[in-house]
PDB file of N, CA and C in Angstrom:
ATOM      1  N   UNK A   1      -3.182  51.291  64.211  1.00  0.00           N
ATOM      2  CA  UNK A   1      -4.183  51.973  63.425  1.00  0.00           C
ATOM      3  C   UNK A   1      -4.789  50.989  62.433  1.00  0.00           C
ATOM      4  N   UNK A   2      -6.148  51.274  62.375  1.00  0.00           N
ATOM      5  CA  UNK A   2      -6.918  50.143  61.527  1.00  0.00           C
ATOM      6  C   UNK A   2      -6.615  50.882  59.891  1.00  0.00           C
ATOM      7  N   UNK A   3      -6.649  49.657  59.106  1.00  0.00           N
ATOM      8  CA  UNK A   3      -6.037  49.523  57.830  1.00  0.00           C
ATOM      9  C   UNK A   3      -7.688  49.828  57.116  1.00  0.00           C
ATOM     10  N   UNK A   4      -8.113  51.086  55.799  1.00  0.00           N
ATOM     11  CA  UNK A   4      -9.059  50.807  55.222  1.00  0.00           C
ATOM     12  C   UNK A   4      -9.021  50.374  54.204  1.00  0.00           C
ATOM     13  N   UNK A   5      -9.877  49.661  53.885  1.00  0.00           N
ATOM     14  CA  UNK A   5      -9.708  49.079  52.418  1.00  0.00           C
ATOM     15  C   UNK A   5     -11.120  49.308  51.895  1.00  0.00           C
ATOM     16  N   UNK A   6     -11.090  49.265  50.528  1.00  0.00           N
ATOM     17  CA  UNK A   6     -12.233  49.161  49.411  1.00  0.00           C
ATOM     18  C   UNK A   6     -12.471  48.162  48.559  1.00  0.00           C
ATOM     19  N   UNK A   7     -13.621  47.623  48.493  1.00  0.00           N
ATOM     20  CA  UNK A   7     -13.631  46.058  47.790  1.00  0.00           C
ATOM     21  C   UNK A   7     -14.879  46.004  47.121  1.00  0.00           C
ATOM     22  N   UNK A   8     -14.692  45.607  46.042  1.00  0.00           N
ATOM     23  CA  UNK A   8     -15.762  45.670  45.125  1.00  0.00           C
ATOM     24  C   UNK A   8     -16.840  44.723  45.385  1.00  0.00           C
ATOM     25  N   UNK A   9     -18.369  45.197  45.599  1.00  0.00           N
ATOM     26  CA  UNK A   9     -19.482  44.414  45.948  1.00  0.00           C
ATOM     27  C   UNK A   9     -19.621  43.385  45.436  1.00  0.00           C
ATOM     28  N   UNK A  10     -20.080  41.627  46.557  1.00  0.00           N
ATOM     29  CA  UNK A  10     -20.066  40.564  45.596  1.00  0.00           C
ATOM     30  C   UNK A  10     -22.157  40.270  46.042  1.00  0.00           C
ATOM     31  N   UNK A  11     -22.566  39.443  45.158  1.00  0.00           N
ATOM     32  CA  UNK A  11     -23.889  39.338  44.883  1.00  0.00           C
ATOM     33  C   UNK A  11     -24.668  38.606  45.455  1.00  0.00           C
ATOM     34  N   UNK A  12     -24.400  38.689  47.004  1.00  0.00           N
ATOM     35  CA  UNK A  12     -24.963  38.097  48.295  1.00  0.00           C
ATOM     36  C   UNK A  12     -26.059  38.594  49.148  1.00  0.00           C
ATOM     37  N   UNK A  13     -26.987  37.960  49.422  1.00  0.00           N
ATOM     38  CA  UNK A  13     -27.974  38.699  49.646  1.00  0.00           C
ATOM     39  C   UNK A  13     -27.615  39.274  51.062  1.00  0.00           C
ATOM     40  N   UNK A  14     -26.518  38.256  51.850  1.00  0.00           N
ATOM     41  CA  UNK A  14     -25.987  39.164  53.476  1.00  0.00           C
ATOM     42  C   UNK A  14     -25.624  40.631  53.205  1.00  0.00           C
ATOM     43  N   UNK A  15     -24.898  40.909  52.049  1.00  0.00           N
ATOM     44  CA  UNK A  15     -24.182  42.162  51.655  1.00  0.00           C
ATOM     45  C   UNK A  15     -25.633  43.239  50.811  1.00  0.00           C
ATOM     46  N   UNK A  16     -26.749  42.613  50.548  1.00  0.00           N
ATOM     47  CA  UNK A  16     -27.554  43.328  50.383  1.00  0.00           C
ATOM     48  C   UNK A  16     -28.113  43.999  51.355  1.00  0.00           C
ATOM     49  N   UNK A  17     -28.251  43.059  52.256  1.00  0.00           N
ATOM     50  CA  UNK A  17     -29.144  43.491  53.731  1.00  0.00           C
ATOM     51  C   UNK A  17     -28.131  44.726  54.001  1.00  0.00           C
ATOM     52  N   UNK A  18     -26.798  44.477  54.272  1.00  0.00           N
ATOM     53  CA  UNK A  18     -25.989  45.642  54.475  1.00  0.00           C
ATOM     54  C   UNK A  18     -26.399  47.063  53.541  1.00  0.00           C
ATOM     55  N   UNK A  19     -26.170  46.848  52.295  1.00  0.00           N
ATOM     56  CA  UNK A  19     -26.352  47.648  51.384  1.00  0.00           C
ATOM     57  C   UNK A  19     -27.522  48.145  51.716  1.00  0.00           C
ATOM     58  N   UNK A  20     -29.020  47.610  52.145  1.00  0.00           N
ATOM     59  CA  UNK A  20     -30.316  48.018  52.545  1.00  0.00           C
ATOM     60  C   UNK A  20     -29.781  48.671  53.488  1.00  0.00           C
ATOM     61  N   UNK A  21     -29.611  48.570  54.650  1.00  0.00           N
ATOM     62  CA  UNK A  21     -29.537  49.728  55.376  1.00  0.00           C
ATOM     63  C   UNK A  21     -28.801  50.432  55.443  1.00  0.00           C
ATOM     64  N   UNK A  22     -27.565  50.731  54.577  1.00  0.00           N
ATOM     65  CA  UNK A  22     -27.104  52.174  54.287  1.00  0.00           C
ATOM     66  C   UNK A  22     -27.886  52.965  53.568  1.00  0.00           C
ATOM     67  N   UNK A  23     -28.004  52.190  52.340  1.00  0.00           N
ATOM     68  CA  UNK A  23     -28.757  52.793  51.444  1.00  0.00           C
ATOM     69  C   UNK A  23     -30.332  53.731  52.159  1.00  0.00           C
ATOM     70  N   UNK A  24     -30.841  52.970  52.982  1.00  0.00           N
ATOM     71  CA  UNK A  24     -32.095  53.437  53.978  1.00  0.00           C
ATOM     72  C   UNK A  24     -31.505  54.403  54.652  1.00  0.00           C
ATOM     73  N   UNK A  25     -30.204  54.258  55.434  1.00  0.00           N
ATOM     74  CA  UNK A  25     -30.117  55.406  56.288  1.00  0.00           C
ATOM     75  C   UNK A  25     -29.817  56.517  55.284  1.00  0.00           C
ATOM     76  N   UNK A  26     -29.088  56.776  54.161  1.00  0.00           N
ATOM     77  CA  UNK A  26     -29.020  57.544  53.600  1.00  0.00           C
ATOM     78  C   UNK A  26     -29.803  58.335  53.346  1.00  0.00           C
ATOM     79  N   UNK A  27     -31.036  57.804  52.938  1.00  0.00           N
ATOM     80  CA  UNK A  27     -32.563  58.248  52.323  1.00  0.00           C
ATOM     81  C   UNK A  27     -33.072  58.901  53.350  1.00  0.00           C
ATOM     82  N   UNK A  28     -32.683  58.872  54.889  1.00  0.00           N
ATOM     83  CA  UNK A  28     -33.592  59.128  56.425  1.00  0.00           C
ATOM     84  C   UNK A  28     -34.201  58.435  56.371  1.00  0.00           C
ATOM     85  N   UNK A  29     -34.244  57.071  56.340  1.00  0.00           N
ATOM     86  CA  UNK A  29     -35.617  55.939  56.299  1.00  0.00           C
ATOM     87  C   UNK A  29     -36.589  56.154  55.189  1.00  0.00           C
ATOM     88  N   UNK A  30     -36.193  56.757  54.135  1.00  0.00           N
ATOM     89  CA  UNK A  30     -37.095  56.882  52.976  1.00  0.00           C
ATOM     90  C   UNK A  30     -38.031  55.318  52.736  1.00  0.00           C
ATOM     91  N   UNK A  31     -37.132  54.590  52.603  1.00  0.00           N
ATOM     92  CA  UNK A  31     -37.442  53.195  51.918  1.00  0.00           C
ATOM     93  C   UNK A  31     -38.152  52.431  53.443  1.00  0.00           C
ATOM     94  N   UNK A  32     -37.731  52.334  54.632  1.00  0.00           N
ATOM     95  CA  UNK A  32     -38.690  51.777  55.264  1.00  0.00           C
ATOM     96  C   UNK A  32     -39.989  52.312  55.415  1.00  0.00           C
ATOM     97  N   UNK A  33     -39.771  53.836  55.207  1.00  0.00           N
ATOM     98  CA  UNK A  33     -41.521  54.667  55.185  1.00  0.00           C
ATOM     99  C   UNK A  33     -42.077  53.711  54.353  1.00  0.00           C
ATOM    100  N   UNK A  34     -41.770  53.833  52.917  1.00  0.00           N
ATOM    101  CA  UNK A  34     -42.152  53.438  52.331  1.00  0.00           C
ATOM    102  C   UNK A  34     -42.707  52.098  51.360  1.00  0.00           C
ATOM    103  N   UNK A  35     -41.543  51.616  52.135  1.00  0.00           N
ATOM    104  CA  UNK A  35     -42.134  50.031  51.819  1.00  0.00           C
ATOM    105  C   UNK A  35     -42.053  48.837  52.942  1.00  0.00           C
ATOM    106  N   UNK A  36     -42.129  49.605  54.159  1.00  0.00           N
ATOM    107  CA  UNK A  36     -42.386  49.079  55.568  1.00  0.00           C
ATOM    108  C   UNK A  36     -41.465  47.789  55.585  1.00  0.00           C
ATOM    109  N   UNK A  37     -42.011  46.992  56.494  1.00  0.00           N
ATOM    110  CA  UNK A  37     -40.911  45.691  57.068  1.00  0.00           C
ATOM    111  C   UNK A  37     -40.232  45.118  56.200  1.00  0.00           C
ATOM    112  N   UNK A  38     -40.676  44.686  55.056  1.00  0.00           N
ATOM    113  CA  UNK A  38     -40.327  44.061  53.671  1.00  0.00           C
ATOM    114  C   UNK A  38     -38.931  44.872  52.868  1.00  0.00           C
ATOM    115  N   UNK A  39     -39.232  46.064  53.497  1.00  0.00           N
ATOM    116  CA  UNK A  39     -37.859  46.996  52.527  1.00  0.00           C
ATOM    117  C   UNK A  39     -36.478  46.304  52.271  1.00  0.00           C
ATOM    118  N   UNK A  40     -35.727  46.089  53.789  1.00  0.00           N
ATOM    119  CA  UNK A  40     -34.287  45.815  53.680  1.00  0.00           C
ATOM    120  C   UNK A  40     -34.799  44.350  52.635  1.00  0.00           C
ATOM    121  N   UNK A  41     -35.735  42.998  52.707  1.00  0.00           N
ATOM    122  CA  UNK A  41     -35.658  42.225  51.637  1.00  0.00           C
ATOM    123  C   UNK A  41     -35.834  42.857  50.609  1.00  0.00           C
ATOM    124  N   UNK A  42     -36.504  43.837  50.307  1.00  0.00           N
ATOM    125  CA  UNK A  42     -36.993  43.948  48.700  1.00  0.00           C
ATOM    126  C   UNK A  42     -35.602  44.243  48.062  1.00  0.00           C
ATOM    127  N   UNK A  43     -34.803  45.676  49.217  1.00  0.00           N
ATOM    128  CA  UNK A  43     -33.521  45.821  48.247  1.00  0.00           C
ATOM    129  C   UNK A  43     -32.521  44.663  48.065  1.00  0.00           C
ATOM    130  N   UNK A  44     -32.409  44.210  48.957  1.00  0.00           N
ATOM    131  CA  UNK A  44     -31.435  43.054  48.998  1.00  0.00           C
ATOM    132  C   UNK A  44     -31.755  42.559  47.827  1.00  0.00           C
ATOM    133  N   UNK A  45     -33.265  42.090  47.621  1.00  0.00           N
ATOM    134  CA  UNK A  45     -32.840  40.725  46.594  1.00  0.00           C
ATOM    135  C   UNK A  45     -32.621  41.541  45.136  1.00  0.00           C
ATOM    136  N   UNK A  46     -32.985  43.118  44.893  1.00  0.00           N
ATOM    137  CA  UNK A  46     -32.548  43.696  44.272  1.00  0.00           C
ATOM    138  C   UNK A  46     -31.145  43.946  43.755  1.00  0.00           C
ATOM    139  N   UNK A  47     -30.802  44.021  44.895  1.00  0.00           N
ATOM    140  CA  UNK A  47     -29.055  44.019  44.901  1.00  0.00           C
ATOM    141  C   UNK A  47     -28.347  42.962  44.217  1.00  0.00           C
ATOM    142  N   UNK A  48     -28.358  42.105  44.772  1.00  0.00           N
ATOM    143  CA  UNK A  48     -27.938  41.044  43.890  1.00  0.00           C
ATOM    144  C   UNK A  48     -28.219  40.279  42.246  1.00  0.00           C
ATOM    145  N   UNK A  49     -29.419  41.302  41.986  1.00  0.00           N
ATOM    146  CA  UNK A  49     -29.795  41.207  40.532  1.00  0.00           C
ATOM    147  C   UNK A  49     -28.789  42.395  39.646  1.00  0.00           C
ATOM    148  N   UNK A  50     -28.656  42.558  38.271  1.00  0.00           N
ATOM    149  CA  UNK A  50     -28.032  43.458  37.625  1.00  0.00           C
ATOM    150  C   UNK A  50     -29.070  44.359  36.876  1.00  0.00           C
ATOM    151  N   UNK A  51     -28.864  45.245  36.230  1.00  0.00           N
ATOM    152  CA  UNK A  51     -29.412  45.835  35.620  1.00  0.00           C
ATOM    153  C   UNK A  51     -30.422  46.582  36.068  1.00  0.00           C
ATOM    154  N   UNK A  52     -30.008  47.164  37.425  1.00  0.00           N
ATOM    155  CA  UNK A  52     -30.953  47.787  38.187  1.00  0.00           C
ATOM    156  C   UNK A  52     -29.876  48.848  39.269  1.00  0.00           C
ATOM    157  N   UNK A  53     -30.661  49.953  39.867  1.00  0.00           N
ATOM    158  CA  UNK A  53     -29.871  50.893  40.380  1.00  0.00           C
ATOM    159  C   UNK A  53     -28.948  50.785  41.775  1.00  0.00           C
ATOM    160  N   UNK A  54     -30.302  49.352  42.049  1.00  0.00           N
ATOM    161  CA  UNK A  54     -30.022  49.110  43.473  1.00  0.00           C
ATOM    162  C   UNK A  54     -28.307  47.513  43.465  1.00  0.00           C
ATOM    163  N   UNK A  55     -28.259  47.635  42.223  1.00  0.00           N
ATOM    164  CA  UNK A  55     -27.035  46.287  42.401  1.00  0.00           C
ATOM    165  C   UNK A  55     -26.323  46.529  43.056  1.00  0.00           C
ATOM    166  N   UNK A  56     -25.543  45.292  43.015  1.00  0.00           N
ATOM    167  CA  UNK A  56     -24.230  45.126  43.385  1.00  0.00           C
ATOM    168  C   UNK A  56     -23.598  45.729  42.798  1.00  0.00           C
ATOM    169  N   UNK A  57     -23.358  45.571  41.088  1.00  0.00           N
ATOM    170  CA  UNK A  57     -22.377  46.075  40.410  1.00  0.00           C
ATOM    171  C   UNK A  57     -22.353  47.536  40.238  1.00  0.00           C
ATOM    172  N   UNK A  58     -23.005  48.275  41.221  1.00  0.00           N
ATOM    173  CA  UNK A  58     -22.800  49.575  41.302  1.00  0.00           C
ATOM    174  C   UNK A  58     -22.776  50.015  42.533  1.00  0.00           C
ATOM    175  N   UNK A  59     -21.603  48.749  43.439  1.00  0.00           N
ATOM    176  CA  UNK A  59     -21.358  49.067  44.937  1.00  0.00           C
ATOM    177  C   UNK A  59     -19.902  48.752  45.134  1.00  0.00           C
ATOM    178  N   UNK A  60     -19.730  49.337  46.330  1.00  0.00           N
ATOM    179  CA  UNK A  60     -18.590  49.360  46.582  1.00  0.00           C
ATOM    180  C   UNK A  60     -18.364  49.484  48.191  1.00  0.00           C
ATOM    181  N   UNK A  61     -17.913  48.721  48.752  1.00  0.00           N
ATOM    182  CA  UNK A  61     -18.069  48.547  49.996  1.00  0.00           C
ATOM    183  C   UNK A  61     -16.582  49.027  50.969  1.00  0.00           C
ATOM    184  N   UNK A  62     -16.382  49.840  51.880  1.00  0.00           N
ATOM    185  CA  UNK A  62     -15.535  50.360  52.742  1.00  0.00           C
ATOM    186  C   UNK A  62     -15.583  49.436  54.293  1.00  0.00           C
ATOM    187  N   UNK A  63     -14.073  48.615  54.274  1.00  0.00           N
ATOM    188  CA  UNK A  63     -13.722  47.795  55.434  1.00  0.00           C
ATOM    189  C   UNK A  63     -12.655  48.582  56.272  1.00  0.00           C
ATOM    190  N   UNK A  64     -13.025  48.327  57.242  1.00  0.00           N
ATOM    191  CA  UNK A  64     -12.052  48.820  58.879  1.00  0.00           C
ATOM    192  C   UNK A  64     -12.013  47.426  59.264  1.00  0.00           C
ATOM    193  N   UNK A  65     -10.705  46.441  59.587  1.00  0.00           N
ATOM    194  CA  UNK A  65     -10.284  45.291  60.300  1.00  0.00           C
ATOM    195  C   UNK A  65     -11.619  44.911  59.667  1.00  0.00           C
ATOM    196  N   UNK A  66     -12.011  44.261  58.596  1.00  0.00           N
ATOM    197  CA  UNK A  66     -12.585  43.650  57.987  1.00  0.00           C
ATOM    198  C   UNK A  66     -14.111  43.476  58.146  1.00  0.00           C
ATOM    199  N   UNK A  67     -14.614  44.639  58.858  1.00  0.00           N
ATOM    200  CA  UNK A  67     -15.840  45.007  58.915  1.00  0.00           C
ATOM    201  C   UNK A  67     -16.475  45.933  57.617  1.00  0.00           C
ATOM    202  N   UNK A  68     -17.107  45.624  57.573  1.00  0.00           N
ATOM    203  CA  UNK A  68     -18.144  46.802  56.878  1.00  0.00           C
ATOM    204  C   UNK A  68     -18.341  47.936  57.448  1.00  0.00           C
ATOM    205  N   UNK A  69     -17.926  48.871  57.371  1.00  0.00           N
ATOM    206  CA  UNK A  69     -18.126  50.474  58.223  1.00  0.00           C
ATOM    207  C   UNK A  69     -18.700  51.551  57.230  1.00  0.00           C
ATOM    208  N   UNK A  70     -18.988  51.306  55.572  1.00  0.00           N
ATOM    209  CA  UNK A  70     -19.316  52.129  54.904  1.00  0.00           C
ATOM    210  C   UNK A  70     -19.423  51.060  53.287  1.00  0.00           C
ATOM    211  N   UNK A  71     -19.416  52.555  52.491  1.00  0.00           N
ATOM    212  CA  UNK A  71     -20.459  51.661  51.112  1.00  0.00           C
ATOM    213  C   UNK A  71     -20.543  53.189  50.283  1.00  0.00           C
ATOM    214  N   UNK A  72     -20.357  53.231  48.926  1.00  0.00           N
ATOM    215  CA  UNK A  72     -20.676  53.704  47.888  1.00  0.00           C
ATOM    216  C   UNK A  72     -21.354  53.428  46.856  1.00  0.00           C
ATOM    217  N   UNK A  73     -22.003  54.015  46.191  1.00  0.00           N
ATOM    218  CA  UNK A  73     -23.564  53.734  45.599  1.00  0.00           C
ATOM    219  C   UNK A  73     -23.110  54.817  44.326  1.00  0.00           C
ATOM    220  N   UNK A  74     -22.998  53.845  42.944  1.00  0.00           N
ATOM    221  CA  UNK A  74     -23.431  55.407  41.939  1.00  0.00           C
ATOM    222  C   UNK A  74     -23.173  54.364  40.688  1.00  0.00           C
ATOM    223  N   UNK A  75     -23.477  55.248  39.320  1.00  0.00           N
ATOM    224  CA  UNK A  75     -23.122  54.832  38.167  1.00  0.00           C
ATOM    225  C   UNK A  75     -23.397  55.708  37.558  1.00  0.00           C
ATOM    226  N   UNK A  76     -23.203  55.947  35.853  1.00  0.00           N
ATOM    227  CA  UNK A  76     -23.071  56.714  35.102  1.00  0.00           C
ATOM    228  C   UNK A  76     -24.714  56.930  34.388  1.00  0.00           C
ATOM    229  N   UNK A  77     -25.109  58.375  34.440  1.00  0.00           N
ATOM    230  CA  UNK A  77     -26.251  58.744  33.561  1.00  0.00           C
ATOM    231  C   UNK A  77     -27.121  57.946  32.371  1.00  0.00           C
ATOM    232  N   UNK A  78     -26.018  57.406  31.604  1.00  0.00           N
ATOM    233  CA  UNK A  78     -26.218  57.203  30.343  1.00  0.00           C
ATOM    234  C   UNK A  78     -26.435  55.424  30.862  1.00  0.00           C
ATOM    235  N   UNK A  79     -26.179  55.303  32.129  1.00  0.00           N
ATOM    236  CA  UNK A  79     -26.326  53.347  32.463  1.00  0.00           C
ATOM    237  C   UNK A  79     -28.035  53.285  32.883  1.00  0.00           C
ATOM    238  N   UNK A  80     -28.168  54.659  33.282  1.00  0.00           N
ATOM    239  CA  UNK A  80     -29.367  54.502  33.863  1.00  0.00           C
ATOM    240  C   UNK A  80     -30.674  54.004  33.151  1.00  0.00           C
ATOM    241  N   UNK A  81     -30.421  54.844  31.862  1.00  0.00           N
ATOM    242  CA  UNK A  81     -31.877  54.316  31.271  1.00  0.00           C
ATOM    243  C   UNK A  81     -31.574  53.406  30.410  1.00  0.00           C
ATOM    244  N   UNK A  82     -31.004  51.987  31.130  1.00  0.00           N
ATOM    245  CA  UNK A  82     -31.112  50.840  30.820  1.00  0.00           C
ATOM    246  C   UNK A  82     -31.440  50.108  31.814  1.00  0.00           C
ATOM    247  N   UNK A  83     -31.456  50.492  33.111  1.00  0.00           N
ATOM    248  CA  UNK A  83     -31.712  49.954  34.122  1.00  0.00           C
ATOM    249  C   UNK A  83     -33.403  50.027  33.799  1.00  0.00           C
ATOM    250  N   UNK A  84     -33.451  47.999  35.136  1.00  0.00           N
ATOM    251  CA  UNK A  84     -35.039  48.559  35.221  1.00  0.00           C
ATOM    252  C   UNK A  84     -35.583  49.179  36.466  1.00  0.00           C
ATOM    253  N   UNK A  85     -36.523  50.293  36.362  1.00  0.00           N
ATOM    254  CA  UNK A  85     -37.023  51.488  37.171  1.00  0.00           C
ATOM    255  C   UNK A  85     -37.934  50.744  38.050  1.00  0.00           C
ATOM    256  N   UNK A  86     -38.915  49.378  37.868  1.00  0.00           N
ATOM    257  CA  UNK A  86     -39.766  48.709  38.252  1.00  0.00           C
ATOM    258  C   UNK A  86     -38.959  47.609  39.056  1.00  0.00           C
ATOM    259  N   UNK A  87     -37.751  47.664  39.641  1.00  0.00           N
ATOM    260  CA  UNK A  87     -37.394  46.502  40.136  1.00  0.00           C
ATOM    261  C   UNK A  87     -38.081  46.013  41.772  1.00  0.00           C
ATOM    262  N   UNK A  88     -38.363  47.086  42.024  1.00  0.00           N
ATOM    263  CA  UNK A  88     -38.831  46.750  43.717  1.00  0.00           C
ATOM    264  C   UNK A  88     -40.505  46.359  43.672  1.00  0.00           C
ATOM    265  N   UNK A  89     -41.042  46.746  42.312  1.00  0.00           N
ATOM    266  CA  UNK A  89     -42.555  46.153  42.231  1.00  0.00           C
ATOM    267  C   UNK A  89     -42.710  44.837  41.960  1.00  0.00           C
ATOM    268  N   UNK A  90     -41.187  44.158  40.755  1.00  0.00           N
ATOM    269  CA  UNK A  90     -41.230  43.022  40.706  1.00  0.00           C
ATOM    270  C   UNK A  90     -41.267  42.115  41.221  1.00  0.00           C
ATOM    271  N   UNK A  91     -40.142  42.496  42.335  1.00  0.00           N
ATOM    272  CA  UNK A  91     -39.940  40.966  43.569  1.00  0.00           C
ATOM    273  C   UNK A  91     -40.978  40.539  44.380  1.00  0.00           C
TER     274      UNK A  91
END
């Protein structure tokens, strides 16, 4: 039986691309509607920045035999409106 583990997100843009498309499938393709081919980069390079919704430091990644098979996404209310809301217009 495969062993799961949980490991705290590191600030790579490979693990963004991952993070992009969970995060996308989650949405139903929200984010490729919407910001077409460019999406999985825009979040990625998001991801790896801080102070934004889409980081790293508010991921958490789920391994099966040392794959990536899943991913958690969240932070606290009160983190939010310090984050910046404009991060995907910036890049």
């Amino acid at each position: 039986m495969s062993e799961i583990v949980i490991k705290k997100a590191q600030p790579t843009l490979e693990e963004g691309e991952i993070f992009a498309r969970f995060f996308d499938e989650t949405a139903e393709g929200f984010f490729s509607a919407l910001l077409g081919a460019r999406a999985y980069k825009l979040i990625s390079r998001a991801y790896v920045k801080s102070g934004n919704s889409y980081s790293y430091k508010n991921v958490s990644f789920v391994l099966s035999d040392s794959e990536i098979i899943g991913m958690v996404s969240g932070y606290c209310t009160s983190d939010k409106w310090m984050f910046n809301s404009r991060i995907l217009e910036d890049l």
